[in-house]
N, C-alpha and C. Protein backbone atom coordinates (compact mmCIF):
# COMPACT_ATOMS: atom_id res chain seq x y z
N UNK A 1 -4.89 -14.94 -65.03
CA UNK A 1 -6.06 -14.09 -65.00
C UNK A 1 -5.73 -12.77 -65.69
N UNK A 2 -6.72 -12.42 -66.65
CA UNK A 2 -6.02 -11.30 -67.47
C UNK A 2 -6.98 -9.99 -67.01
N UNK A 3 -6.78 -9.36 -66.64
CA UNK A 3 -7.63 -7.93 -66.63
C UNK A 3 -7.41 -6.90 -67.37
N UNK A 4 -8.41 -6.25 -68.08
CA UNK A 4 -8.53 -5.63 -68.96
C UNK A 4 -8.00 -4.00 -68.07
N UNK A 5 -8.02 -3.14 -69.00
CA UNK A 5 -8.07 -1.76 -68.42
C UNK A 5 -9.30 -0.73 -68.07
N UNK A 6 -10.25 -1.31 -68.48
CA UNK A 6 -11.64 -0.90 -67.95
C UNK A 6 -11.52 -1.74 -66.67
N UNK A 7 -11.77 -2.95 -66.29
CA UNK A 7 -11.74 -3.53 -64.71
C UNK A 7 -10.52 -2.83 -64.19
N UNK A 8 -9.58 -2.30 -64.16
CA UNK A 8 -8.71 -1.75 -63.38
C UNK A 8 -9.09 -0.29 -63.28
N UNK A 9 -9.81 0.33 -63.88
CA UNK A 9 -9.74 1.70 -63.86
C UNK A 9 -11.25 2.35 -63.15
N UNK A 10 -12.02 0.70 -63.07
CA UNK A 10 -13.31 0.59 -62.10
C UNK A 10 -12.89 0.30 -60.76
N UNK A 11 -11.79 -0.18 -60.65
CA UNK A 11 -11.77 -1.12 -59.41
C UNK A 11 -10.78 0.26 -58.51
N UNK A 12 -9.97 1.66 -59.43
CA UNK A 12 -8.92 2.66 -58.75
C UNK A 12 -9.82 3.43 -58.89
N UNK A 13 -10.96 3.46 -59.45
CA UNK A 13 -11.89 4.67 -59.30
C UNK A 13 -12.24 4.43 -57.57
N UNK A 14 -13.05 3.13 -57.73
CA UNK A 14 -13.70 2.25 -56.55
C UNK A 14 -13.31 3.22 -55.22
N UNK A 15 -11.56 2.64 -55.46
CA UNK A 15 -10.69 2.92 -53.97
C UNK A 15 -10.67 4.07 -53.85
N UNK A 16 -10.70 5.30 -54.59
CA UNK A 16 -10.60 6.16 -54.64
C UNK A 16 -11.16 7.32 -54.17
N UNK A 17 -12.79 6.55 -54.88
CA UNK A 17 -14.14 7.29 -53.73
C UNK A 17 -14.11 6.60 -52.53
N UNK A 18 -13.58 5.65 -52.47
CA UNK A 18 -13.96 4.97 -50.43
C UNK A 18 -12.79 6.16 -49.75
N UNK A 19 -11.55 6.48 -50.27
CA UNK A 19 -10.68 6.80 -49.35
C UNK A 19 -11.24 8.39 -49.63
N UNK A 20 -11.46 9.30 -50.76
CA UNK A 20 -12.32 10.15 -50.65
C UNK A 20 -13.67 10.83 -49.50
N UNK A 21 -14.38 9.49 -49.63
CA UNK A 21 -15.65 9.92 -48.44
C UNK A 21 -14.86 9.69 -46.93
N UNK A 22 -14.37 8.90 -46.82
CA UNK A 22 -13.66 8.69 -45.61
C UNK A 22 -12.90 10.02 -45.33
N UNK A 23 -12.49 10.98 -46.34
CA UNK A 23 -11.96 11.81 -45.74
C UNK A 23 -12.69 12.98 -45.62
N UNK A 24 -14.11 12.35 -45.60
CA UNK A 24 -15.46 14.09 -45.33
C UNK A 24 -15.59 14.04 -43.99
N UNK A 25 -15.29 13.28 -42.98
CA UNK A 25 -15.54 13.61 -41.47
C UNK A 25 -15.61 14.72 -40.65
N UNK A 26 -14.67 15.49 -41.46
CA UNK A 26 -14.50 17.48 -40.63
C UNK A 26 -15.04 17.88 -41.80
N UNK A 27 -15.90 17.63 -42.67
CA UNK A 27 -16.31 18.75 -43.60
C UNK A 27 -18.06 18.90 -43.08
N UNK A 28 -18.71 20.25 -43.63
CA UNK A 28 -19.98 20.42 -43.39
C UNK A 28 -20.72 19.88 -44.13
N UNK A 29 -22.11 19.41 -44.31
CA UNK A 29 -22.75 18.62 -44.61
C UNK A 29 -22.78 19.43 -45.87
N UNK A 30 -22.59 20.21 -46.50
CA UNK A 30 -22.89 20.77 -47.84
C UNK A 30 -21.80 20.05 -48.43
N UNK A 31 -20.32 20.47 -47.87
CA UNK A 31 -18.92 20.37 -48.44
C UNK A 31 -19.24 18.74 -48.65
N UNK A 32 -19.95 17.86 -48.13
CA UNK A 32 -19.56 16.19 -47.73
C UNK A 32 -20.46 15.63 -49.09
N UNK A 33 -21.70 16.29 -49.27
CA UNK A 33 -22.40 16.29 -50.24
C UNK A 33 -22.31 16.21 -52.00
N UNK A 34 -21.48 17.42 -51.67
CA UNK A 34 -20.41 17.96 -53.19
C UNK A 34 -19.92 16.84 -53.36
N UNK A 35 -18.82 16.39 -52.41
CA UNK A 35 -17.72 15.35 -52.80
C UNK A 35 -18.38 13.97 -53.27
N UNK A 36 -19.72 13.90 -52.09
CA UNK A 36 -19.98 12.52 -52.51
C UNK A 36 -20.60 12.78 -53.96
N UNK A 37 -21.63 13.66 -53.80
CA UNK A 37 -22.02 14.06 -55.52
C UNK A 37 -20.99 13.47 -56.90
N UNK A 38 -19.94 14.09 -56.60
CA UNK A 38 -18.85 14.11 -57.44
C UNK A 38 -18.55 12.59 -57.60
N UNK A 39 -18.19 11.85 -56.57
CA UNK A 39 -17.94 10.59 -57.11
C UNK A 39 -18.91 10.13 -57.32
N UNK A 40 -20.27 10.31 -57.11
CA UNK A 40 -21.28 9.23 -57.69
C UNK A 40 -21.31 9.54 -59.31
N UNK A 41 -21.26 10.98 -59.38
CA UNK A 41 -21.22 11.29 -60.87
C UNK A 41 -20.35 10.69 -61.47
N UNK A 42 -19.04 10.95 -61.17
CA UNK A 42 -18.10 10.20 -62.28
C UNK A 42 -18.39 8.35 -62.33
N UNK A 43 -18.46 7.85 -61.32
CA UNK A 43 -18.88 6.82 -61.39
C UNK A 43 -19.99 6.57 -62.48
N UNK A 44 -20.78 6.95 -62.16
CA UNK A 44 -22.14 7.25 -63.43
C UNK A 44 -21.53 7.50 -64.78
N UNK A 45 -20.85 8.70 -64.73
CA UNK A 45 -20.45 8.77 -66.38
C UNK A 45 -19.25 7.78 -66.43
N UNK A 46 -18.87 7.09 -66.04
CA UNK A 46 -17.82 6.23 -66.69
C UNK A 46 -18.69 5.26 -67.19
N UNK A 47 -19.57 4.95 -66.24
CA UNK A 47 -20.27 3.46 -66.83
C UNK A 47 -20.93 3.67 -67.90
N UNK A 48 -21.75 5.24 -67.83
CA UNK A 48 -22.68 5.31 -69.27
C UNK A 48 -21.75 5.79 -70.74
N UNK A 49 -20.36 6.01 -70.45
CA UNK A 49 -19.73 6.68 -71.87
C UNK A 49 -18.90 5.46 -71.70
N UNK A 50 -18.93 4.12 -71.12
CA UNK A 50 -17.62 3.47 -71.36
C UNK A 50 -16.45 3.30 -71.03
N UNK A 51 -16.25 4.14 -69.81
CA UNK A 51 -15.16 5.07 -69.40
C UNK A 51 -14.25 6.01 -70.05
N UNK A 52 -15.37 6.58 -71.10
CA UNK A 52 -14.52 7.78 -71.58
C UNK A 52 -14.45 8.81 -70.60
N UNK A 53 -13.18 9.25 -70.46
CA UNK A 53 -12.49 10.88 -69.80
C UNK A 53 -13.43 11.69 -69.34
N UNK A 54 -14.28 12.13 -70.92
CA UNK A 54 -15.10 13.28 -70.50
C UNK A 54 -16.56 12.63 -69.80
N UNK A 55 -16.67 11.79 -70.36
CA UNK A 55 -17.75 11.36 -69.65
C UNK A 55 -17.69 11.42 -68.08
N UNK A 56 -16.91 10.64 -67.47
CA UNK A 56 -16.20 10.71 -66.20
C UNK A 56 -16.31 12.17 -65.50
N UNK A 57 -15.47 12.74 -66.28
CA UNK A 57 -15.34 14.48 -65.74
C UNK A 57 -16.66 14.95 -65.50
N UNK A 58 -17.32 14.95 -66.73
CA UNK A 58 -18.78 15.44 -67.06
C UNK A 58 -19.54 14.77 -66.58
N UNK A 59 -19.46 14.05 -65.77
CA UNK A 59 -20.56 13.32 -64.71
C UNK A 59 -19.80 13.80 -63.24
N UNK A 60 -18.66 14.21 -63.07
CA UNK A 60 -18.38 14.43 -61.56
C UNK A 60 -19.28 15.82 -61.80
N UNK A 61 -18.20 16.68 -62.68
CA UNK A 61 -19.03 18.35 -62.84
C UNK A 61 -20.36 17.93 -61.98
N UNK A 62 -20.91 17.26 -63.06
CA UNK A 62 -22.82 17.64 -62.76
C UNK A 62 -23.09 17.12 -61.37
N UNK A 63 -22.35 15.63 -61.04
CA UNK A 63 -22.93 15.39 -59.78
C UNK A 63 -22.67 16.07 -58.64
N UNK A 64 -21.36 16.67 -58.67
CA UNK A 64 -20.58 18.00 -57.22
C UNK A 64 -21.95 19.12 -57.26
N UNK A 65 -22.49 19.35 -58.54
CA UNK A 65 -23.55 20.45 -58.45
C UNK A 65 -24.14 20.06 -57.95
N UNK A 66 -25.11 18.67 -58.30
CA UNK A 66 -26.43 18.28 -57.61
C UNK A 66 -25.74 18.79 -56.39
N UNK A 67 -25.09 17.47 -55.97
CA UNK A 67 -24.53 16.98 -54.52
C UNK A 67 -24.76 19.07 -53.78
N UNK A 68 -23.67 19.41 -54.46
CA UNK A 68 -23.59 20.81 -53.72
C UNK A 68 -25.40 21.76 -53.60
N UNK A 69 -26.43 21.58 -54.19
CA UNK A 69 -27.38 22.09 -54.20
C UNK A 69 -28.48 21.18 -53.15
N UNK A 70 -27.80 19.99 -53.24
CA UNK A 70 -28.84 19.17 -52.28
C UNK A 70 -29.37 20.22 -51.06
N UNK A 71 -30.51 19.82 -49.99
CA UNK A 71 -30.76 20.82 -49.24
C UNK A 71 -30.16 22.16 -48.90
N UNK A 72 -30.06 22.94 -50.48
CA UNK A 72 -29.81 24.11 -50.21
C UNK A 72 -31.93 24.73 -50.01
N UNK A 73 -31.30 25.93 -48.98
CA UNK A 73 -32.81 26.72 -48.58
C UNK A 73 -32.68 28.00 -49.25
């Protein structure tokens, strides 16, 4: 079975955000937000640039913002 380096670098992203959110339990719902933000973003930009770098980066950036602005008052 041969796996490429895109399926491996989907599958350590994967683990990465599970062991990530798992570790928002003592954070405040803003702080838990950001983080999840962040990995949905990079997740997002890997898939839409291919898993280019910046894409990745430049999709956490933007999603930690959303994430961090979510129910701000």
């Amino acid at each position: 079975m041969k796996m490429n380096i895109k399926r491996v670098s989907t599958v350590t992203l994967s683990a990465v955000l599970l062991f990530a959110v798992a570790g928002c339990a003592n954070m405040s719902k803003r702080d838990r937000n950001t983080a999840i933000g962040a990995g949905v973003g990079a997740v997002g930009g890997a898939v839409l640039t291919d898993g280019s770098a910046l894409g990745t980066v430049g999709g956490a950036a933007i999603g930690g913002l959303i994430g961090h602005q979510v129910g701000k008052k």
